[in-house]
ModelCIF file with pLDDT and N, C-alpha, C, O atoms, coordinates in Angstrom:
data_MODEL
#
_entry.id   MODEL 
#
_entity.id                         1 
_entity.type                       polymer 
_entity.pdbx_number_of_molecules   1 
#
_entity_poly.entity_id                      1 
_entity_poly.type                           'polypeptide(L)' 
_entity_poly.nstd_linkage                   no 
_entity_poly.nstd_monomer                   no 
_entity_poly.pdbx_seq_one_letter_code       
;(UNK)(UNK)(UNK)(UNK)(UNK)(UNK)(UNK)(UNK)(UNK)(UNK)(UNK)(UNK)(UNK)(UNK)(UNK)(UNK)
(UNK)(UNK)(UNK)(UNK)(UNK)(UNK)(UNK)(UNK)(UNK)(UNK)(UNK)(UNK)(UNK)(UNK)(UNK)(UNK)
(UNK)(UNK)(UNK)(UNK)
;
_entity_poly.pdbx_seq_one_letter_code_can   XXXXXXXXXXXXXXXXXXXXXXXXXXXXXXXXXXXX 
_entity_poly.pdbx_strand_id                 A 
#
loop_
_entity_poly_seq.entity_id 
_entity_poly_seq.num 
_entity_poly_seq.mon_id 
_entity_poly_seq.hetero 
1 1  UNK n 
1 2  UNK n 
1 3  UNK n 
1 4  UNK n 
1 5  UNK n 
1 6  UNK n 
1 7  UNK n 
1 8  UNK n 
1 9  UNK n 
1 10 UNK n 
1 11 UNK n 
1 12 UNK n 
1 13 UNK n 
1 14 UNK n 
1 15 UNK n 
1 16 UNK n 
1 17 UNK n 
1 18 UNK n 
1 19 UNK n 
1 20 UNK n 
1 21 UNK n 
1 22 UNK n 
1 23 UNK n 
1 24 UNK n 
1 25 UNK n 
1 26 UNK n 
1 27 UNK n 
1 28 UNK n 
1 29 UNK n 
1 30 UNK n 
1 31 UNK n 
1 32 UNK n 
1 33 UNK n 
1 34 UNK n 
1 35 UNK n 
1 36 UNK n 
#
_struct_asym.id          A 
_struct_asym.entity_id   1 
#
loop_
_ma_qa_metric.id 
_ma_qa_metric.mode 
_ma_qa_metric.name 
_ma_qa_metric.software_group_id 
_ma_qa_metric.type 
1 global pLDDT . pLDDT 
2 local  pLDDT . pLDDT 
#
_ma_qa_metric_global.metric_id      1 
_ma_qa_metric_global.metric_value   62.50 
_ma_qa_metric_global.model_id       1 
_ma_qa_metric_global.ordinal_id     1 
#
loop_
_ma_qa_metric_local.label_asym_id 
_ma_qa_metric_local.label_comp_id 
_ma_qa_metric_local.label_seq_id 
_ma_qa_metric_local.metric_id 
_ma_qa_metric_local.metric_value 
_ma_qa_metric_local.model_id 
_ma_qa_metric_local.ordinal_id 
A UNK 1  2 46.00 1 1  
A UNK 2  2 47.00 1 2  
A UNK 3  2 46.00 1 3  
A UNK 4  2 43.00 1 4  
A UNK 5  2 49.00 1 5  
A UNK 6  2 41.00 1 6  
A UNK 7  2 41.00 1 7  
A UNK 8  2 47.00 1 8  
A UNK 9  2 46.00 1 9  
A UNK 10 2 40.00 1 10 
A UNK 11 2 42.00 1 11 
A UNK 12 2 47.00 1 12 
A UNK 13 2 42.00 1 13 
A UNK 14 2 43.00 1 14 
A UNK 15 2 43.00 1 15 
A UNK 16 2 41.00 1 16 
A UNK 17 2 42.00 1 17 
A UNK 18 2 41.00 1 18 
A UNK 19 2 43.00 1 19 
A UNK 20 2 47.00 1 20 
A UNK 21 2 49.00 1 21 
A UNK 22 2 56.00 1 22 
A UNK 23 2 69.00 1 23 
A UNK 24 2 77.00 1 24 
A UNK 25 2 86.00 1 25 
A UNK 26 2 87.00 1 26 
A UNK 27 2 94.00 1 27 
A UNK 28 2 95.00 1 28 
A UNK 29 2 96.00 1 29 
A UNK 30 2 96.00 1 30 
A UNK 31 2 95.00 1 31 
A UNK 32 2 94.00 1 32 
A UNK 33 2 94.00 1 33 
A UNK 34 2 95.00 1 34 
A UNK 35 2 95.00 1 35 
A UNK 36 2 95.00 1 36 
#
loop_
_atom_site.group_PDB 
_atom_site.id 
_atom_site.type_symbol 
_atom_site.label_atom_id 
_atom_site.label_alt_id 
_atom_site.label_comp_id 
_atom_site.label_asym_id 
_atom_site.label_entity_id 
_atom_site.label_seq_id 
_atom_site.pdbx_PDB_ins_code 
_atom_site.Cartn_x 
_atom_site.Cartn_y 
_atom_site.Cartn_z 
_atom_site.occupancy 
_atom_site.B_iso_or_equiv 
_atom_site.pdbx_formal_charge 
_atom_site.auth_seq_id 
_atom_site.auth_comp_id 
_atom_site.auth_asym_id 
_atom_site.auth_atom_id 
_atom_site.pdbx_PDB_model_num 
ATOM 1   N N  . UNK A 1 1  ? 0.821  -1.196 0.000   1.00 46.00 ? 1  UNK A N  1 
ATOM 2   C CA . UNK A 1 1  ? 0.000  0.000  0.000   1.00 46.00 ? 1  UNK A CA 1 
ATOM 3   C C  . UNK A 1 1  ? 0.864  1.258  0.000   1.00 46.00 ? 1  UNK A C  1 
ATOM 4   O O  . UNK A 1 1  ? 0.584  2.198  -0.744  1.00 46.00 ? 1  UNK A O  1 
ATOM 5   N N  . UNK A 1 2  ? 2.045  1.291  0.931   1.00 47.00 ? 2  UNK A N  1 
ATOM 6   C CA . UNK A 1 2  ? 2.830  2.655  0.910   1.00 47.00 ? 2  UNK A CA 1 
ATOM 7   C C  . UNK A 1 2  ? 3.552  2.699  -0.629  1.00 47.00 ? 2  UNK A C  1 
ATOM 8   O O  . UNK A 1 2  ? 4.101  3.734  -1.008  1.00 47.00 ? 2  UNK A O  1 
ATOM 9   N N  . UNK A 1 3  ? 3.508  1.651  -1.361  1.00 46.00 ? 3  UNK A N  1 
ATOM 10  C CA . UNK A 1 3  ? 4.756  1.549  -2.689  1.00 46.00 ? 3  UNK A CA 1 
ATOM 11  C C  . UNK A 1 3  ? 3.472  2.327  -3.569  1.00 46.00 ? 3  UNK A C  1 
ATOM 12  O O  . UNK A 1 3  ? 3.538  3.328  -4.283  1.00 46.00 ? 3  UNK A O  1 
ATOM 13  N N  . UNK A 1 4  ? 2.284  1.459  -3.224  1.00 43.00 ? 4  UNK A N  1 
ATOM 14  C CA . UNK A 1 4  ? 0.618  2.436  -4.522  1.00 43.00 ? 4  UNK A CA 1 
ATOM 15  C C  . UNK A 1 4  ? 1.235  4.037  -4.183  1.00 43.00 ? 4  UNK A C  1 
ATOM 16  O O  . UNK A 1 4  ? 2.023  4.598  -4.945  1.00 43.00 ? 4  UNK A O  1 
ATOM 17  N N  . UNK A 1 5  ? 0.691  4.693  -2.812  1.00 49.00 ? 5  UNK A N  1 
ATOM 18  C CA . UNK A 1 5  ? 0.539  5.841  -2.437  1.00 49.00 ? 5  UNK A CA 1 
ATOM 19  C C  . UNK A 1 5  ? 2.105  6.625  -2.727  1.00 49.00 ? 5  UNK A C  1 
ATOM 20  O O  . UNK A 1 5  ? 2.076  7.856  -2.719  1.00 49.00 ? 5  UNK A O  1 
ATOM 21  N N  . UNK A 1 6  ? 3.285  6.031  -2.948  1.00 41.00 ? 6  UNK A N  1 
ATOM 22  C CA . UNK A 1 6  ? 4.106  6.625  -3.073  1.00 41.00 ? 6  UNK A CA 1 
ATOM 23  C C  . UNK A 1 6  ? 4.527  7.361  -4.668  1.00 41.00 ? 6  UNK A C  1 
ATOM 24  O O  . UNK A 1 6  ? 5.058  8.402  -5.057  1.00 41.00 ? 6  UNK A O  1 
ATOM 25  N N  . UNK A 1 7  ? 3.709  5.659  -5.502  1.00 41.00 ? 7  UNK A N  1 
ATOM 26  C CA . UNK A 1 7  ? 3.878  5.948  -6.648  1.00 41.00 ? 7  UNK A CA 1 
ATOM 27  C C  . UNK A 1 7  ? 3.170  7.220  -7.401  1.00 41.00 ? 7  UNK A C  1 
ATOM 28  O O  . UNK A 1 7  ? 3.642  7.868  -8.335  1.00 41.00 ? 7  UNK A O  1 
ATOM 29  N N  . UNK A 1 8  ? 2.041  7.384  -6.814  1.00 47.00 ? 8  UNK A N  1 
ATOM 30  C CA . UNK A 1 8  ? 0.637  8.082  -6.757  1.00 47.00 ? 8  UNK A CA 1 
ATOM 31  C C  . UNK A 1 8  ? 1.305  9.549  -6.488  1.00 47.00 ? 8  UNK A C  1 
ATOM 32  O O  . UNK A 1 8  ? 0.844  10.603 -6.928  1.00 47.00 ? 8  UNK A O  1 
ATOM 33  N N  . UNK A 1 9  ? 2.556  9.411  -5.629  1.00 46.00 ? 9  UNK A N  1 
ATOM 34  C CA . UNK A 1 9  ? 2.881  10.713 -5.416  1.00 46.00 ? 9  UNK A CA 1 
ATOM 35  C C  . UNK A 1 9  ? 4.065  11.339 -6.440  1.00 46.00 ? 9  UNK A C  1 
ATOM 36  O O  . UNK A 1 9  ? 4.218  12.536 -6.683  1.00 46.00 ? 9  UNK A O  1 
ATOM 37  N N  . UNK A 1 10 ? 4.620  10.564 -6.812  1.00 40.00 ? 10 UNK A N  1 
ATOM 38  C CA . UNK A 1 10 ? 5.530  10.290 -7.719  1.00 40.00 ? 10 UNK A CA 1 
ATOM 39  C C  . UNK A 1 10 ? 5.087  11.079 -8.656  1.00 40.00 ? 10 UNK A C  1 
ATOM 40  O O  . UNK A 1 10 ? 5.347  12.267 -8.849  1.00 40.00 ? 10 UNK A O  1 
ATOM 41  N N  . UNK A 1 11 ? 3.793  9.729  -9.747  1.00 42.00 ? 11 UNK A N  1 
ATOM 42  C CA . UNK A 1 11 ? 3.122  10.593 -10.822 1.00 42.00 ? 11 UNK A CA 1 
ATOM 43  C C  . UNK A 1 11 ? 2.603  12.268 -10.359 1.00 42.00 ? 11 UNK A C  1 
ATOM 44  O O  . UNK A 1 11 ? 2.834  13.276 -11.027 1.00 42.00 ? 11 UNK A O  1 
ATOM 45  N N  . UNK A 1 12 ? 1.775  12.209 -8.906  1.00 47.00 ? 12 UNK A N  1 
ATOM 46  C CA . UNK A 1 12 ? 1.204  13.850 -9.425  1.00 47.00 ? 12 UNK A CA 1 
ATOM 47  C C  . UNK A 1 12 ? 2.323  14.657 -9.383  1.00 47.00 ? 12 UNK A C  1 
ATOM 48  O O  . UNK A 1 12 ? 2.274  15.655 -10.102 1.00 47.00 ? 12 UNK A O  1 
ATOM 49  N N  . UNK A 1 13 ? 3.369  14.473 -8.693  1.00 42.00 ? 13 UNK A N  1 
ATOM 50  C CA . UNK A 1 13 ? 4.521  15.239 -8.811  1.00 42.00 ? 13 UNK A CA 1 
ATOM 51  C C  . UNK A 1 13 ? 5.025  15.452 -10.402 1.00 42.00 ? 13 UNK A C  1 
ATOM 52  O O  . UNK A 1 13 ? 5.208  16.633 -10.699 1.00 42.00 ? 13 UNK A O  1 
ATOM 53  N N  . UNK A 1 14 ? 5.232  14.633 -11.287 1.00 43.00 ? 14 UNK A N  1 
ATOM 54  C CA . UNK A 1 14 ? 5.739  14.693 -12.331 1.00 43.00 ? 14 UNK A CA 1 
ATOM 55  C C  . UNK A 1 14 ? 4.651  15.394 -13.215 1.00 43.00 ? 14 UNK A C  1 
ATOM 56  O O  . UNK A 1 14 ? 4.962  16.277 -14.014 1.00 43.00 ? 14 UNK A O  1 
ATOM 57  N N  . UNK A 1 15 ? 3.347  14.958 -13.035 1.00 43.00 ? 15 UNK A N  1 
ATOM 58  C CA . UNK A 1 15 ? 2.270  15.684 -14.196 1.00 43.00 ? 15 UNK A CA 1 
ATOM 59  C C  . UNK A 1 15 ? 2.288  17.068 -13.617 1.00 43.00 ? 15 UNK A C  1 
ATOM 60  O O  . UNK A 1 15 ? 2.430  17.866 -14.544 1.00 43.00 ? 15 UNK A O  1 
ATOM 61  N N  . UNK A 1 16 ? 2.196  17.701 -12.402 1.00 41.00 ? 16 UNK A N  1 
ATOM 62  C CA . UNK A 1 16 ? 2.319  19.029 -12.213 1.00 41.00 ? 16 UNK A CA 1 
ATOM 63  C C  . UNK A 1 16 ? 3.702  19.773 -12.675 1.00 41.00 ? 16 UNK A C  1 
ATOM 64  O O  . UNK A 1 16 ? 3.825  20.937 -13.054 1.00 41.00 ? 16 UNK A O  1 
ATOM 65  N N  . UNK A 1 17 ? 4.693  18.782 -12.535 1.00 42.00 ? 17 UNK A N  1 
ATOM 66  C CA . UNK A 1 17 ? 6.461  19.517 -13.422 1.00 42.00 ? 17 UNK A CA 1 
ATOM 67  C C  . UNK A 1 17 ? 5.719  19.954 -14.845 1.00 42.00 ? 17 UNK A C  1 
ATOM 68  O O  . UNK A 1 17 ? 5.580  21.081 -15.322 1.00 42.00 ? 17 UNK A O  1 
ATOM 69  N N  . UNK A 1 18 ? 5.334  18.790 -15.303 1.00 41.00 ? 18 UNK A N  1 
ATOM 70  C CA . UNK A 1 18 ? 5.400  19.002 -16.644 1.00 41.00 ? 18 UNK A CA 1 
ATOM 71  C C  . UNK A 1 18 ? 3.850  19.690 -17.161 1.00 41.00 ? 18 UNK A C  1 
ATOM 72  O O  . UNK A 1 18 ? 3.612  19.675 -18.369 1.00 41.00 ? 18 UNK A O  1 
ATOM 73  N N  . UNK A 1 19 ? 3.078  20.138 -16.438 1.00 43.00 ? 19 UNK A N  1 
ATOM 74  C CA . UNK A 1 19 ? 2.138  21.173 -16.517 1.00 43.00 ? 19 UNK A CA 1 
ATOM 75  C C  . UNK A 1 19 ? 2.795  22.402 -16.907 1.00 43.00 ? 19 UNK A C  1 
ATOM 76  O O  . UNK A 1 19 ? 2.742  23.061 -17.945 1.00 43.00 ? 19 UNK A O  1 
ATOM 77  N N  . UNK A 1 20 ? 3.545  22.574 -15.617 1.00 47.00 ? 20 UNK A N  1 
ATOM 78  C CA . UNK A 1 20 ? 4.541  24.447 -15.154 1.00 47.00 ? 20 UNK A CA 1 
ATOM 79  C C  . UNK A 1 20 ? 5.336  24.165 -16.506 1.00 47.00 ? 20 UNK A C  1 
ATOM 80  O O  . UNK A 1 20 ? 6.061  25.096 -16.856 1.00 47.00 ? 20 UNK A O  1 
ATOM 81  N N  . UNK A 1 21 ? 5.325  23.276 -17.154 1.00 49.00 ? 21 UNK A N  1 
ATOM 82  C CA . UNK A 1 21 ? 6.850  23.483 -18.155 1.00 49.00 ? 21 UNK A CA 1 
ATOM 83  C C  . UNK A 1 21 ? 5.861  23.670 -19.394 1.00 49.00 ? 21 UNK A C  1 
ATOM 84  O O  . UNK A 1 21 ? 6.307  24.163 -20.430 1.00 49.00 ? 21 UNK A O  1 
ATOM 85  N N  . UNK A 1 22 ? 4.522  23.283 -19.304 1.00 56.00 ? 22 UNK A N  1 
ATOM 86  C CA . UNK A 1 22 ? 3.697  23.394 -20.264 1.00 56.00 ? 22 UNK A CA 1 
ATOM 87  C C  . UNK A 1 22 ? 2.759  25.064 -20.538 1.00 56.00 ? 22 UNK A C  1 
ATOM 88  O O  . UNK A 1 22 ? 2.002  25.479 -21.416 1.00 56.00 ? 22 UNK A O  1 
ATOM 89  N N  . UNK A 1 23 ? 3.202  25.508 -19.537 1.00 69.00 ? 23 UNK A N  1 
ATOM 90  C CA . UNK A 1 23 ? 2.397  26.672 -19.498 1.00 69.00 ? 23 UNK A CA 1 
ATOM 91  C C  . UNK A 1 23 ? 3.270  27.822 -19.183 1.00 69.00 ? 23 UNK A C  1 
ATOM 92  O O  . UNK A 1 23 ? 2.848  28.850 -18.654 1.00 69.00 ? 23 UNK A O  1 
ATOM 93  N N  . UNK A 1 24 ? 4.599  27.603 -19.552 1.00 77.00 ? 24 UNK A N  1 
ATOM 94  C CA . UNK A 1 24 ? 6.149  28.877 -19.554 1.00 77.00 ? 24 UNK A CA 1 
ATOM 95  C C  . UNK A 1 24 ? 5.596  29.394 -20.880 1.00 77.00 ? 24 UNK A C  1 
ATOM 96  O O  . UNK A 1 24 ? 5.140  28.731 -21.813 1.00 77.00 ? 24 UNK A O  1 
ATOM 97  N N  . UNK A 1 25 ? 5.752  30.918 -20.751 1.00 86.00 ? 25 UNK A N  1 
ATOM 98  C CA . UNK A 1 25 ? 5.995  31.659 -22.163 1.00 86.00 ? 25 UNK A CA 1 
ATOM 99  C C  . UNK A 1 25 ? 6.324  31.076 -22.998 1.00 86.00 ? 25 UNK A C  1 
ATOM 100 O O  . UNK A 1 25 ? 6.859  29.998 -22.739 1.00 86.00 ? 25 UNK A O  1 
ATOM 101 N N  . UNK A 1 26 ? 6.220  31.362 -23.979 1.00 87.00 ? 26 UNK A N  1 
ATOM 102 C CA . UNK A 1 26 ? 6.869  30.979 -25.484 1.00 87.00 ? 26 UNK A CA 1 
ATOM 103 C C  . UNK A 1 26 ? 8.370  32.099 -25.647 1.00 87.00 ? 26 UNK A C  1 
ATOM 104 O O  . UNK A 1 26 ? 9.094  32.011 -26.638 1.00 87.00 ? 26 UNK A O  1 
ATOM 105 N N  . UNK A 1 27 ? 8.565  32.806 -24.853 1.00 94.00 ? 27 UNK A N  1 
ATOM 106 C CA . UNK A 1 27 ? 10.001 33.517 -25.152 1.00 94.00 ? 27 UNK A CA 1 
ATOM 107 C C  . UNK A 1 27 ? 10.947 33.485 -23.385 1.00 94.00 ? 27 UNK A C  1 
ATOM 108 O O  . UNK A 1 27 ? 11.867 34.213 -23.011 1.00 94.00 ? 27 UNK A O  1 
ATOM 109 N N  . UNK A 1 28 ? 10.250 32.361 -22.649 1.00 95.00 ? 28 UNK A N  1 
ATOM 110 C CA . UNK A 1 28 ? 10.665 32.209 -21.769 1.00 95.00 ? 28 UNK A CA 1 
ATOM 111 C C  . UNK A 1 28 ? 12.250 31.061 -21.352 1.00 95.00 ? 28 UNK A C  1 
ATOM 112 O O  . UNK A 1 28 ? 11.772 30.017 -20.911 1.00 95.00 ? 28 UNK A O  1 
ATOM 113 N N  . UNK A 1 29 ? 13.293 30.991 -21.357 1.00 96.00 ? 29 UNK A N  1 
ATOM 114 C CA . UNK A 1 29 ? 14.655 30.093 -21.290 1.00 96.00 ? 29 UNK A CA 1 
ATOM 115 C C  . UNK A 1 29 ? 14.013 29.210 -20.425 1.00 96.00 ? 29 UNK A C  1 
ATOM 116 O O  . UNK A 1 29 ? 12.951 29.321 -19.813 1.00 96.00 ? 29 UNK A O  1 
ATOM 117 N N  . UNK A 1 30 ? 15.200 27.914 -20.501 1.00 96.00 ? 30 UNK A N  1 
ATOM 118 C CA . UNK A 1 30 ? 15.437 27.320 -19.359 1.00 96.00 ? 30 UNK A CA 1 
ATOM 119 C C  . UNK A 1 30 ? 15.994 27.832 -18.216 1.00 96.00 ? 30 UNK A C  1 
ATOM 120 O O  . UNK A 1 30 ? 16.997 28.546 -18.212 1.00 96.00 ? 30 UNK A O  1 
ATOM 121 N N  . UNK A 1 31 ? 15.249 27.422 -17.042 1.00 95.00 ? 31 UNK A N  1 
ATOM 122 C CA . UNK A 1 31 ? 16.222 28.345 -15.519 1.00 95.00 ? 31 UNK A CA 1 
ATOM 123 C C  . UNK A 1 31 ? 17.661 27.717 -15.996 1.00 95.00 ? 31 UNK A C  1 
ATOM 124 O O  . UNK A 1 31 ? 17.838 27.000 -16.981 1.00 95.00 ? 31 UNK A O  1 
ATOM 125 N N  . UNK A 1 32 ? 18.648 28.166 -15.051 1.00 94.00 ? 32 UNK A N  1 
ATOM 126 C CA . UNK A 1 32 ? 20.203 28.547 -15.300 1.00 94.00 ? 32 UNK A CA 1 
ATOM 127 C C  . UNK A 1 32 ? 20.469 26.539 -14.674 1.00 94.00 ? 32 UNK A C  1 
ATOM 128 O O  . UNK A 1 32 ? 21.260 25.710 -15.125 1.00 94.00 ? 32 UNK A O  1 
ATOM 129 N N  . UNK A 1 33 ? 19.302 26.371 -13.383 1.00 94.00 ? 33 UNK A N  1 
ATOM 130 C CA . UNK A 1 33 ? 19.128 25.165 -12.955 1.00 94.00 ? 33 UNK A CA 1 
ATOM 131 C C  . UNK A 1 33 ? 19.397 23.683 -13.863 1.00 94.00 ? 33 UNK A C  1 
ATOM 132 O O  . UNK A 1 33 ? 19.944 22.582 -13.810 1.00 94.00 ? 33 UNK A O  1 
ATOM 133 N N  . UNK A 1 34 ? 18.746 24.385 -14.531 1.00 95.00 ? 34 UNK A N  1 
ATOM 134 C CA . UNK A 1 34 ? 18.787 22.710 -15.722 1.00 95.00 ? 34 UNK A CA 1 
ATOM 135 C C  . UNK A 1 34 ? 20.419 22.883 -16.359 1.00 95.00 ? 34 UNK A C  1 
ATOM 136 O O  . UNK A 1 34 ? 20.665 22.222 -17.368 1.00 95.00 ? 34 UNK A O  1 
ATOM 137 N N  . UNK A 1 35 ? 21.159 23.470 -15.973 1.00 95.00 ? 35 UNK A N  1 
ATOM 138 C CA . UNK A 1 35 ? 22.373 23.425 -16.630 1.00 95.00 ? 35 UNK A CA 1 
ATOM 139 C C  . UNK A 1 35 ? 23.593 22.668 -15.276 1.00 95.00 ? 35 UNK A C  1 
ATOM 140 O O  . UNK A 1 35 ? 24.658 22.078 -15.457 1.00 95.00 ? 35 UNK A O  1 
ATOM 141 N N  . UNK A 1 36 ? 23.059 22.917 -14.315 1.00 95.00 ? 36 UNK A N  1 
ATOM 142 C CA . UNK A 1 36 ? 23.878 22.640 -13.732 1.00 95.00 ? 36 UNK A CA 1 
ATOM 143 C C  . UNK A 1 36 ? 24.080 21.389 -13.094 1.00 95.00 ? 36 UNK A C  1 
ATOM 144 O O  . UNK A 1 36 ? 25.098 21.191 -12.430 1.00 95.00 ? 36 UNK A O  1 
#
């Protein structure tokens, strides 16, 4: 049951990343972050 609920947290974590990355400007960079 904790491995379901973890996974569960896993995915909404990742579909909300890739929401925020879905809804950046169109003349907006990558943060300086992803480089390092």
């Amino acid at each position: 049951m904790k491995k379901l609920s973890l996974l569960m947290m896993l995915l909404m974590v990742a579909s909300v990343s890739s929401f925020a990355l879905l809804n950046e400007p169109s003349y907006q960079v990558r943060p300086l972050s992803y480089f390092v």
